[in-house]
N, C-alpha and C. Protein backbone atom coordinates (compact mmCIF):
# COMPACT_ATOMS: atom_id res chain seq x y z
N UNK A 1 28.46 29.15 20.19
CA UNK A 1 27.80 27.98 19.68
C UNK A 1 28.80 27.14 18.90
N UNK A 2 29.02 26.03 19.23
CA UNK A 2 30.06 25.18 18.54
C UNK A 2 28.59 24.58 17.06
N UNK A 3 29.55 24.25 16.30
CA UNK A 3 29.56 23.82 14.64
C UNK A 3 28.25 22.73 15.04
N UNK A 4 28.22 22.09 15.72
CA UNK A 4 26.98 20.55 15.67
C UNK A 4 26.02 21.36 16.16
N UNK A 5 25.77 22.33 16.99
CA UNK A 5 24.71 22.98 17.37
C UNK A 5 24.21 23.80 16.46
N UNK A 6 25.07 24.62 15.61
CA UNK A 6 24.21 25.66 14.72
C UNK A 6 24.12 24.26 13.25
N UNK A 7 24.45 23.47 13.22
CA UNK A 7 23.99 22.43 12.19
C UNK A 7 22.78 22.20 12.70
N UNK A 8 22.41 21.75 13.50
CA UNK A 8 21.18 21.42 14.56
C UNK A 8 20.33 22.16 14.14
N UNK A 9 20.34 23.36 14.83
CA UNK A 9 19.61 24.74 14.64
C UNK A 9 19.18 24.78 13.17
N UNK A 10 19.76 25.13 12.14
CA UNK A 10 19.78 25.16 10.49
C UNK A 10 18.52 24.26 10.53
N UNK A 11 18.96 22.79 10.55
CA UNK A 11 18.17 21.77 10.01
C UNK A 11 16.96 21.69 10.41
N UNK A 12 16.55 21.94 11.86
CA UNK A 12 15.19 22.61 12.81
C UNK A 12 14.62 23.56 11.90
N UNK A 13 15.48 25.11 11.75
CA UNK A 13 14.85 25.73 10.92
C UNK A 13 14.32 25.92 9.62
N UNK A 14 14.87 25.15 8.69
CA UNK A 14 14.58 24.55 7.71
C UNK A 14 13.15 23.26 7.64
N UNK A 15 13.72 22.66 8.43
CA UNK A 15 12.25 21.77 8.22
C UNK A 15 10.68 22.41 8.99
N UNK A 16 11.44 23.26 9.88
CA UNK A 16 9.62 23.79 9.85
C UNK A 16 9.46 25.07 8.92
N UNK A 17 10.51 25.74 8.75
CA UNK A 17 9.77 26.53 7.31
C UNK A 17 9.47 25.33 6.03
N UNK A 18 9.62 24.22 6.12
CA UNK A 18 9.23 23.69 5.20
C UNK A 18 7.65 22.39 5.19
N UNK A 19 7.47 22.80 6.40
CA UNK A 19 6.32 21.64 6.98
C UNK A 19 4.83 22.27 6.07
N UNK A 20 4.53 23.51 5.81
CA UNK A 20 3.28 23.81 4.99
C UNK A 20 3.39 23.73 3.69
N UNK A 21 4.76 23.85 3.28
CA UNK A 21 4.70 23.11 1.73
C UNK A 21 4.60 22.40 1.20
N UNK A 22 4.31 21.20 1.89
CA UNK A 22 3.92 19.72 1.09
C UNK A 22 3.20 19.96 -0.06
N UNK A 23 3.32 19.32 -0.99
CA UNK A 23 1.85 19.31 -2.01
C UNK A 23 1.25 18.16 -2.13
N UNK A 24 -0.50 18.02 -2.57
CA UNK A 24 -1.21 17.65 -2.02
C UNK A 24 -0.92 16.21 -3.02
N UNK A 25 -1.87 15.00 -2.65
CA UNK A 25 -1.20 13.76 -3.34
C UNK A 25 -1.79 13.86 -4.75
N UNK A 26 -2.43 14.57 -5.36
CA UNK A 26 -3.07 14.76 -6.66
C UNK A 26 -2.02 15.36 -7.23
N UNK A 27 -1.16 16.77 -6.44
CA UNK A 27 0.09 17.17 -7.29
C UNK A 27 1.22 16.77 -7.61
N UNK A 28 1.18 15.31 -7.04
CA UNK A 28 2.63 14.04 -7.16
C UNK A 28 2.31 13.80 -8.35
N UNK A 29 3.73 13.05 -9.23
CA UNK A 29 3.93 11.74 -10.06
C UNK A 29 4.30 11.22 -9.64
N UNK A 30 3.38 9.99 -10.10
CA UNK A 30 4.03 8.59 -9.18
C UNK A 30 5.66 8.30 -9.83
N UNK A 31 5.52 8.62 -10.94
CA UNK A 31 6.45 8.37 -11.88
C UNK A 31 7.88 8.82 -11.10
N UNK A 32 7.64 10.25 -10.30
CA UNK A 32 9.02 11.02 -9.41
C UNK A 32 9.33 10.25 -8.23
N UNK A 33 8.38 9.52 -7.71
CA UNK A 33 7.92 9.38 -6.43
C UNK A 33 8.58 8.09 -6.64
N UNK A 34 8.54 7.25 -7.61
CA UNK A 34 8.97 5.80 -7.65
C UNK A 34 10.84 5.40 -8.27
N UNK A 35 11.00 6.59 -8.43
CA UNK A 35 12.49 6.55 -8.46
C UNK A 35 13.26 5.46 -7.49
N UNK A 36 13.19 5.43 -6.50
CA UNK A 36 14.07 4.68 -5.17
C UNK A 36 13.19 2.97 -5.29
N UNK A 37 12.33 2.78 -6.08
CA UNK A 37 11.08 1.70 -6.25
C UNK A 37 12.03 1.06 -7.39
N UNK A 38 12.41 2.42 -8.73
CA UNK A 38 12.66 1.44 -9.48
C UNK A 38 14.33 0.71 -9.60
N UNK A 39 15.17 1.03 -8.73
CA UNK A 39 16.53 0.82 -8.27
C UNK A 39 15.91 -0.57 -8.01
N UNK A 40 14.87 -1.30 -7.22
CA UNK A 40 14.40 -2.61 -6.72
C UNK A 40 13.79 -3.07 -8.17
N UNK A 41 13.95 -3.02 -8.66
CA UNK A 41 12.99 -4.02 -9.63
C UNK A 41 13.60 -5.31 -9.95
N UNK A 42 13.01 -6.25 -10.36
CA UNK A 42 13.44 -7.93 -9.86
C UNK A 42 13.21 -7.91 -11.35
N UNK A 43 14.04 -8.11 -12.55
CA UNK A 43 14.31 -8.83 -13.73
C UNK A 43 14.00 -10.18 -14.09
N UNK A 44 13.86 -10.82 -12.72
CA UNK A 44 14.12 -12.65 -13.14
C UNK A 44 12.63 -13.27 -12.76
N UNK A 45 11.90 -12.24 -12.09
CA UNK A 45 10.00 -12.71 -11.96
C UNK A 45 9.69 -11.78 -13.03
N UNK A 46 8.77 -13.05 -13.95
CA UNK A 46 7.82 -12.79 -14.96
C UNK A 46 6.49 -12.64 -14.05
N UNK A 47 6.26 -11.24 -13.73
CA UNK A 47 4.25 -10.69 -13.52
C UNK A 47 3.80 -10.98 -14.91
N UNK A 48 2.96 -11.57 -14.33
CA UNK A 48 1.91 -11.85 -15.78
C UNK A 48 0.66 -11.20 -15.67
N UNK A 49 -0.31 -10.42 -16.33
CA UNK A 49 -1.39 -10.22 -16.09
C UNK A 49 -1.86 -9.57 -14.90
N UNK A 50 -1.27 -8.50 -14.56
CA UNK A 50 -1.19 -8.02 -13.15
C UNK A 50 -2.25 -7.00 -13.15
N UNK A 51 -3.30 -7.20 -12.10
CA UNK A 51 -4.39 -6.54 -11.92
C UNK A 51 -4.83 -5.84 -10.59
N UNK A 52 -4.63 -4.89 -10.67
CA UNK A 52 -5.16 -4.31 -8.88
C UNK A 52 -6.93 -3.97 -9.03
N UNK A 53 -7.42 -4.30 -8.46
CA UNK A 53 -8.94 -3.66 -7.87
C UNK A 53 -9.33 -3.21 -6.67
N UNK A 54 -9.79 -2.40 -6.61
CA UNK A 54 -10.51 -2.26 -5.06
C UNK A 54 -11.65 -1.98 -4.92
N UNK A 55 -12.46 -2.21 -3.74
CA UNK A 55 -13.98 -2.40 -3.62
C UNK A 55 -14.07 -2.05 -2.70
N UNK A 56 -15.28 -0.90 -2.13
CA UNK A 56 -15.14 0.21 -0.51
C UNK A 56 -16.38 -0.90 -0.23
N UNK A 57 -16.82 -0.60 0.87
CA UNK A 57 -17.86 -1.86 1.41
C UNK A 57 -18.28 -0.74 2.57
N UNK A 58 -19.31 0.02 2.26
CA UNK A 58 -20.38 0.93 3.69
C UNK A 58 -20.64 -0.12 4.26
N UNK A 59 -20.93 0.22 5.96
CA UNK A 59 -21.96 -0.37 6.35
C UNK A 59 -22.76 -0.12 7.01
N UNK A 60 -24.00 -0.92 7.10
CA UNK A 60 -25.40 -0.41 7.21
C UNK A 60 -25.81 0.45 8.46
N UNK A 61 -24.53 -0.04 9.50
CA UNK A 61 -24.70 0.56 10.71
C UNK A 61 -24.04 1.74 11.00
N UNK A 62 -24.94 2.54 12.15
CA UNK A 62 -24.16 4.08 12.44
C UNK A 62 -23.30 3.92 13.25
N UNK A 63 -21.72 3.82 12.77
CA UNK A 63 -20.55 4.09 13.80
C UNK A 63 -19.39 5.15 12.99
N UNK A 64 -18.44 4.91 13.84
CA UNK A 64 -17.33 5.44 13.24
C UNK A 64 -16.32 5.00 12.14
N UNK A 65 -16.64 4.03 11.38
CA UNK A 65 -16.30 3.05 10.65
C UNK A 65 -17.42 3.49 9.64
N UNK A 66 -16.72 4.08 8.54
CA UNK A 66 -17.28 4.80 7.29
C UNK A 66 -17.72 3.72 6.08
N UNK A 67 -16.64 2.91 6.09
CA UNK A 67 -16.25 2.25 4.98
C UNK A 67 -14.95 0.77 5.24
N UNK A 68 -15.62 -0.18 4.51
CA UNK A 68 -13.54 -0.82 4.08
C UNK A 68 -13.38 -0.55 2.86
N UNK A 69 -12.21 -0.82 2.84
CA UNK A 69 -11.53 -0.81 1.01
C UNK A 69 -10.73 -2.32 0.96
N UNK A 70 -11.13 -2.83 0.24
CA UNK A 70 -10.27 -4.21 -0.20
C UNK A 70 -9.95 -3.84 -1.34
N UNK A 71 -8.61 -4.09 -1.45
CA UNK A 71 -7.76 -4.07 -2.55
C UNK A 71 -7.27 -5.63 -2.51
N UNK A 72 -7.49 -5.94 -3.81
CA UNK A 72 -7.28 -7.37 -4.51
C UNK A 72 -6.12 -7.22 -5.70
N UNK A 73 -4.91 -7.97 -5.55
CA UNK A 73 -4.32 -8.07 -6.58
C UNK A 73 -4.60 -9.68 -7.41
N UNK A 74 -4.57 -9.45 -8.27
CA UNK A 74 -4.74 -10.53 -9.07
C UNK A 74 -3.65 -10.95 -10.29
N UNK A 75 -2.84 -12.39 -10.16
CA UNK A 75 -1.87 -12.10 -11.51
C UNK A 75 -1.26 -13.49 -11.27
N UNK A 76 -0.67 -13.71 -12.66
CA UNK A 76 0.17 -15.07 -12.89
C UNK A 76 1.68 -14.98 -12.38
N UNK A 77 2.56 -15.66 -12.16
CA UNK A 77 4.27 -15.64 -11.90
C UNK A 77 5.07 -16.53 -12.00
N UNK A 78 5.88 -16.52 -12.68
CA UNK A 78 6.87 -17.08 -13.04
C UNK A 78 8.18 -16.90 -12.87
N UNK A 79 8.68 -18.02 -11.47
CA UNK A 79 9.71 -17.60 -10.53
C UNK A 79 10.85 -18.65 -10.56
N UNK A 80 12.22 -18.05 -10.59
CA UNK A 80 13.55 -19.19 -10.30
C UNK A 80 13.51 -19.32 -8.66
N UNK A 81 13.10 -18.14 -7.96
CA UNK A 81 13.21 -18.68 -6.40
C UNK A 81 12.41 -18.46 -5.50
N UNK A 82 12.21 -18.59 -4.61
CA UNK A 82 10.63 -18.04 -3.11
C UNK A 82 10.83 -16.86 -3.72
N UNK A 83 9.49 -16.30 -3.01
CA UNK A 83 9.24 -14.97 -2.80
C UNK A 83 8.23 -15.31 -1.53
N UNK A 84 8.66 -13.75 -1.34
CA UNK A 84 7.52 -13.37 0.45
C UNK A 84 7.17 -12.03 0.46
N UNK A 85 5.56 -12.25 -0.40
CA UNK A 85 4.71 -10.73 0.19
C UNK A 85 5.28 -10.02 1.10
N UNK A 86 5.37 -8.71 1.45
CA UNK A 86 5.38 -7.93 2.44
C UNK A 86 4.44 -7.17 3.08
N UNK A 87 3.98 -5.97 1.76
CA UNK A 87 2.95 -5.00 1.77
C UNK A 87 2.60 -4.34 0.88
N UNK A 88 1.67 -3.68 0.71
CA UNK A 88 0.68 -2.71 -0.43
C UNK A 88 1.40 -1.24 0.53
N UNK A 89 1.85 -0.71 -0.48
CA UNK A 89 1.52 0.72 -0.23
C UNK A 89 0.52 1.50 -1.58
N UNK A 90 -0.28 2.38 -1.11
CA UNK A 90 -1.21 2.88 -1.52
C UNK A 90 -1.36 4.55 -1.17
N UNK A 91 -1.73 5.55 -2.02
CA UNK A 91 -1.52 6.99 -1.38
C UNK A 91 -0.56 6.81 -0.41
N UNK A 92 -0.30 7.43 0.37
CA UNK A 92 1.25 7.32 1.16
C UNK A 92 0.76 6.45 2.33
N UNK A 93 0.17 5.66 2.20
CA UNK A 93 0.07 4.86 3.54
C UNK A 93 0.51 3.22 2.77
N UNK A 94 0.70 2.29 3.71
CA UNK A 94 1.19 0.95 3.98
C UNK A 94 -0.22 0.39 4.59
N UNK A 95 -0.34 -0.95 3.66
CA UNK A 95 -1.93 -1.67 3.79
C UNK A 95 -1.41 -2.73 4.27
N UNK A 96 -1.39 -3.34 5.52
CA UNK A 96 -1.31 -5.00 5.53
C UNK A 96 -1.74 -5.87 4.81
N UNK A 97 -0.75 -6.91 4.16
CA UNK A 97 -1.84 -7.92 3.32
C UNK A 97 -2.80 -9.03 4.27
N UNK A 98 -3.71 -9.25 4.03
CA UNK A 98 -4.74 -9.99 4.78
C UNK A 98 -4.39 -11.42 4.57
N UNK A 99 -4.78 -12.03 3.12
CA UNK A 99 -4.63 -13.29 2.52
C UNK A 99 -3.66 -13.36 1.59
N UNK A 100 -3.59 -14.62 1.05
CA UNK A 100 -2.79 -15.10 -0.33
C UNK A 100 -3.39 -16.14 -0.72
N UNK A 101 -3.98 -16.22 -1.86
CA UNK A 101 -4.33 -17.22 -2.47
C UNK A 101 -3.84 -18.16 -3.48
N UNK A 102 -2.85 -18.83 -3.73
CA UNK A 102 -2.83 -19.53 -5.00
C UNK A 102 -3.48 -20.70 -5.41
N UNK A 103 -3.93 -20.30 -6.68
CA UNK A 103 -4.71 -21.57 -7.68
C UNK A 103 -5.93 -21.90 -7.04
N UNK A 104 -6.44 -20.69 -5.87
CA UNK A 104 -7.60 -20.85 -5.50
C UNK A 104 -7.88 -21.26 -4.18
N UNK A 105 -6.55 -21.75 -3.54
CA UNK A 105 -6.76 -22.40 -2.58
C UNK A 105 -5.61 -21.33 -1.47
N UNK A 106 -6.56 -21.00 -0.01
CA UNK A 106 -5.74 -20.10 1.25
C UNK A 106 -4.82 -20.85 1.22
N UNK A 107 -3.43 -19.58 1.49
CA UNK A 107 -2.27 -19.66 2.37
C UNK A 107 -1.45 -18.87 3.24
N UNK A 108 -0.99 -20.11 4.19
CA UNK A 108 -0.80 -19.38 5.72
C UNK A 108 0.42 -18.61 5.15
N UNK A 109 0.24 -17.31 5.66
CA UNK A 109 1.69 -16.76 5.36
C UNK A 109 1.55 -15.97 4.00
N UNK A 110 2.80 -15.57 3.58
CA UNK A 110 2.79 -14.77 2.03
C UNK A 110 3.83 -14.94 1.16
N UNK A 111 4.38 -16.47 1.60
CA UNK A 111 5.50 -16.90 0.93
C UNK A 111 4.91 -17.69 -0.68
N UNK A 112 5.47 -17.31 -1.35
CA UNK A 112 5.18 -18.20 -2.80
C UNK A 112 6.42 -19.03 -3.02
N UNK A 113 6.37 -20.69 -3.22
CA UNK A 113 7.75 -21.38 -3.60
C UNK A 113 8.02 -21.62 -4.92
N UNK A 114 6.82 -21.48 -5.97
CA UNK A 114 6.90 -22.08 -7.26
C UNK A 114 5.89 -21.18 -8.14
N UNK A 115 5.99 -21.11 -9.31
CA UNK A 115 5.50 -20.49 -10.30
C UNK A 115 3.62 -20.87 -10.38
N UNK A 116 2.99 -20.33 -10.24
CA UNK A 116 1.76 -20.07 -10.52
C UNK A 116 0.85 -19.53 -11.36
N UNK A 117 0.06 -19.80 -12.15
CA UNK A 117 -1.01 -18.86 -13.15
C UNK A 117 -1.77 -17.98 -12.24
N UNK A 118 -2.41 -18.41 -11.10
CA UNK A 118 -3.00 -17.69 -10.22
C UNK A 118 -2.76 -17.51 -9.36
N UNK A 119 -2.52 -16.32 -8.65
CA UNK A 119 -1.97 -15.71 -7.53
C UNK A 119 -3.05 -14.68 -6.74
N UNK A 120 -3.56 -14.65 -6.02
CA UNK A 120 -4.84 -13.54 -5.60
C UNK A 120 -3.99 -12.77 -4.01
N UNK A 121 -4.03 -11.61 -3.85
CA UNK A 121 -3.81 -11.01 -2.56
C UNK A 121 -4.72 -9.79 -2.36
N UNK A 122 -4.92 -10.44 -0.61
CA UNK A 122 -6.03 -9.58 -0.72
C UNK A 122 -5.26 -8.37 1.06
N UNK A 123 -5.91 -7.17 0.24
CA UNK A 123 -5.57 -6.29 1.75
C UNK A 123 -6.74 -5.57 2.16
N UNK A 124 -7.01 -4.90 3.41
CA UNK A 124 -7.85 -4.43 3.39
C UNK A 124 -7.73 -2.59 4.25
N UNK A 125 -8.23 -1.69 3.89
CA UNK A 125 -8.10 -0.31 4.77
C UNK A 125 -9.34 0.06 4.92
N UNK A 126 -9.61 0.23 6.70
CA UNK A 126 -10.54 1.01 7.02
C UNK A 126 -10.29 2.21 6.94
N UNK A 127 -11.80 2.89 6.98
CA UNK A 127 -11.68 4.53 6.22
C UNK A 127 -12.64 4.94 8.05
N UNK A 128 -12.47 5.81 8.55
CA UNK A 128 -13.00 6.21 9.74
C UNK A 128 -13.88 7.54 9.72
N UNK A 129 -15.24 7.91 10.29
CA UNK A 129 -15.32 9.47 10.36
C UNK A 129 -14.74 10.10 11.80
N UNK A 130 -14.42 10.93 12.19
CA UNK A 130 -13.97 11.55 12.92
C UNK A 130 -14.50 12.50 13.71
N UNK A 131 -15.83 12.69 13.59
CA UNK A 131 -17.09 13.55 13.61
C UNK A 131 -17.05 13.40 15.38
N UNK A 132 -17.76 14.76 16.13
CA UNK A 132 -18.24 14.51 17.40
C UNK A 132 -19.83 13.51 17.88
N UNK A 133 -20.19 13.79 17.07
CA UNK A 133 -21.44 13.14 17.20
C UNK A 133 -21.96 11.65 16.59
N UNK A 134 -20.74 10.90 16.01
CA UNK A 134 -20.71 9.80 15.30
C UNK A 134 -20.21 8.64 16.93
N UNK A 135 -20.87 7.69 17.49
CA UNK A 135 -20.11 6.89 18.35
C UNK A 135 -18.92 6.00 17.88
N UNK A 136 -17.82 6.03 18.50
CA UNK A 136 -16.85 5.34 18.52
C UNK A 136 -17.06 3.77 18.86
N UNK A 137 -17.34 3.30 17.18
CA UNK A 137 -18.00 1.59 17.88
C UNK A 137 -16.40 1.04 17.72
N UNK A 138 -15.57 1.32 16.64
CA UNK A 138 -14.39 0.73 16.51
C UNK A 138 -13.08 1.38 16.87
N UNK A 139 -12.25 0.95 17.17
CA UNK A 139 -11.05 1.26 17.25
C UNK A 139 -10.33 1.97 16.17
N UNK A 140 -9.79 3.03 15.98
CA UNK A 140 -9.73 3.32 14.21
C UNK A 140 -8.00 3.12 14.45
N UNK A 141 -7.59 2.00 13.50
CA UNK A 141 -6.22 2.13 12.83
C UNK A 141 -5.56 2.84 12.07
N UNK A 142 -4.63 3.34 13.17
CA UNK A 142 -3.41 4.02 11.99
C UNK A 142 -2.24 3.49 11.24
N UNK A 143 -2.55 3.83 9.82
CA UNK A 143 -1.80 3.47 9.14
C UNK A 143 -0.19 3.84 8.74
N UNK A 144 0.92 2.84 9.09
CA UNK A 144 2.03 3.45 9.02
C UNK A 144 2.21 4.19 6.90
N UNK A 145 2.90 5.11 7.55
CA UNK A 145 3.12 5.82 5.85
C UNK A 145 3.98 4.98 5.09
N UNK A 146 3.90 5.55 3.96
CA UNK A 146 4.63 4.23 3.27
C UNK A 146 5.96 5.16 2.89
N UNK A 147 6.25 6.60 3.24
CA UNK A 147 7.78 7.21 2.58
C UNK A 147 7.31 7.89 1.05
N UNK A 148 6.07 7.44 0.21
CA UNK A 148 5.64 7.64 -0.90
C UNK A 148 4.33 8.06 -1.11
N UNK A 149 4.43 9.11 -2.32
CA UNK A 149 3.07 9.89 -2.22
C UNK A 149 3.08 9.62 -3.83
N UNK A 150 2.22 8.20 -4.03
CA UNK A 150 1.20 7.87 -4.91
C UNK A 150 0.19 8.94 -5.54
N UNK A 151 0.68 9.32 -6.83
CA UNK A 151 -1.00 10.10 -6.61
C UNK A 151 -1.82 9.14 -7.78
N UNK A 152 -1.06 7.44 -7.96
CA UNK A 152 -2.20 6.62 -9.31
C UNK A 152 -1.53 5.47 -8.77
N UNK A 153 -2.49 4.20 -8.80
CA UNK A 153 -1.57 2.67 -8.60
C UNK A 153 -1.29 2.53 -7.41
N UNK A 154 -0.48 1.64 -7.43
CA UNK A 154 0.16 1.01 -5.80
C UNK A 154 1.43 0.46 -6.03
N UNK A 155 2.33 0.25 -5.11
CA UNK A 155 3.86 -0.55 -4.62
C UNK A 155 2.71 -1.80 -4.17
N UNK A 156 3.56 -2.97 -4.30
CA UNK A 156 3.66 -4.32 -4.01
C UNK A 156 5.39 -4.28 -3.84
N UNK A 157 5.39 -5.01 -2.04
CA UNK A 157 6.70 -4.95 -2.15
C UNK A 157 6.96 -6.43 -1.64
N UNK A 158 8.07 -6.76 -1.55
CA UNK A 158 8.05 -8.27 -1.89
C UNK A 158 9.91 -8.61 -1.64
N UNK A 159 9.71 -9.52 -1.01
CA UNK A 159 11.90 -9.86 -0.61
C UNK A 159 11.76 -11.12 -1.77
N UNK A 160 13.21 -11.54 -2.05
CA UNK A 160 13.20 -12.73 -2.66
C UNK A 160 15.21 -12.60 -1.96
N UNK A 161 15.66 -13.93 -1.54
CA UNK A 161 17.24 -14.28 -1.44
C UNK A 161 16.92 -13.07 -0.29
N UNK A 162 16.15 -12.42 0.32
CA UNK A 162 16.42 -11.70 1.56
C UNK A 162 16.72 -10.40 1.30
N UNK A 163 16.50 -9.29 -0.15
CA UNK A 163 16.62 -8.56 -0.47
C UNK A 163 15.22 -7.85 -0.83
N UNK A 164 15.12 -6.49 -0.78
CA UNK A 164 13.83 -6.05 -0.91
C UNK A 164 13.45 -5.44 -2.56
N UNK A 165 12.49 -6.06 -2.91
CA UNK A 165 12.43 -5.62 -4.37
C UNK A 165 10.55 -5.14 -4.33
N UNK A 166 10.11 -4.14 -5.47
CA UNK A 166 9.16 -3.49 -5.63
C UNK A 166 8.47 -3.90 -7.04
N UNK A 167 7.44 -3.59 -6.85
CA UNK A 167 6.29 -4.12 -8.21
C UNK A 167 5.62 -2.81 -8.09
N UNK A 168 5.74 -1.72 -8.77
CA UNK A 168 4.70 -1.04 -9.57
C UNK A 168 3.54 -1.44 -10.21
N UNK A 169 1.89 -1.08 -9.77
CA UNK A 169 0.80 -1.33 -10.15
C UNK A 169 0.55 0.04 -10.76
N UNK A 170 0.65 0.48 -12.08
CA UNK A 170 0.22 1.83 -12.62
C UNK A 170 -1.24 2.12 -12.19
N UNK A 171 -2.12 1.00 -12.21
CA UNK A 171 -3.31 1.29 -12.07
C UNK A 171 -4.25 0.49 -11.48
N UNK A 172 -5.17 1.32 -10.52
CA UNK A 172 -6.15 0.57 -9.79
C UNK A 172 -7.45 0.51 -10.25
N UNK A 173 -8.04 -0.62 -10.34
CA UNK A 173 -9.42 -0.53 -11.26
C UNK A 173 -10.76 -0.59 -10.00
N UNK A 174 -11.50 0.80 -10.44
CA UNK A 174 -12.41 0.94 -8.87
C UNK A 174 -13.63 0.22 -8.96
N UNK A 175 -13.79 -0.95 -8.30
CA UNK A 175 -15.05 -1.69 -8.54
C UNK A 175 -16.11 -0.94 -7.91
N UNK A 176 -17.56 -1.55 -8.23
CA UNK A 176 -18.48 -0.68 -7.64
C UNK A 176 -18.70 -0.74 -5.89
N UNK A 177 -19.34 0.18 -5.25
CA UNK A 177 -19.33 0.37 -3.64
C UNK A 177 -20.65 -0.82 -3.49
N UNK A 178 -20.28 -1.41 -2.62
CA UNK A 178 -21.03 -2.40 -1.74
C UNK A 178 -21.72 -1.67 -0.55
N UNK A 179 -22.90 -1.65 -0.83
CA UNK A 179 -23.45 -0.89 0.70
C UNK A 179 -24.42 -1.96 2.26
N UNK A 180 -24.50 -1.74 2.49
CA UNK A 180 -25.13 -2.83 3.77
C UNK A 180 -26.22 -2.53 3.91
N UNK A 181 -27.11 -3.45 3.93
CA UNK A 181 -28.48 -2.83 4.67
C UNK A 181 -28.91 -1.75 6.11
């Protein structure tokens, strides 16, 4: 066996003796977990008032589609240059952002050019059951992982000059469940 093959071998064997040890996302700190998050942090945007919420939304009908979750950020900014939304990561998954709102009014895209009091972004994650006996009315999306196991808050990640920088949300505030008739 030449040297690149038993390297090979090693690293195979190693990662599946190591595939049942994960621990679960309740036994993370976000705090460990956000190490490589906080190397990105952007010094020169003032977050003002930065608020995450989310709101699950049942609905009334029997499918495979359990639930949504909208997660809403809400907050002021104060910027020397663009910025361009990217994504929410949340528990270890990556949320597409849906909208952007500033000062109240939709925008196409997730670019910000100028400083704002109000800033709103909205994302949304379907939650699926998986059950045999539940019909498959929707398509269920998988969510790419985000590399990070959250176990409080969310990443907001965000480029500015074409570089990737991160926003720590310590905390998500759980609004009440919306159910459907």
């Amino acid at each position: 066996m030449n040297y690149l093959t038993t390297i090979t071998v090693l690293l195979f064997v190693f990662i599946l003796s190591n595939c049942g040890n994960q621990p679960d996302l309740a036994e993370v700190q976000s705090s460990a977990d956000l190490e490589l998050t906080n190397e990105y942090q952007d010094k020169k945007i003032n977050f003002k008032n930065v608020v995450l919420s989310s709101r699950t939304s049942i609905p009334g009908v029997h499918s495979n589609l359990r639930g949504t979750r909208k997660y809403e950020i809400s907050m002021g900014l104060e910027l020397a240059s663009a910025v361009e939304f990217k994504r929410l990561m949340v528990d270890s998954v990556v949320i597409p952002l849906a909208a952007l709102m500033i000062n109240g009014e939709k925008k196409s895209g997730f670019l910000l050019r100028e400083s704002s009091d109000y800033v709103n972004i909205s994302a949304y994650r379907r939650i699926y059951v998986t059950a045999n006996n539940v019909p498959e009315v929707h398509e269920p999306v998988v969510y790419e992982s985000s590399g990070l196991r959250l176990s409080k808050g969310a990443v907001l990640e965000y480029t500015k000059d074409g570089n990737p920088y991160y926003l720590e949300i310590e905390e998500i505030k759980i609004m009440p469940k919306i159910y459907a008739p």
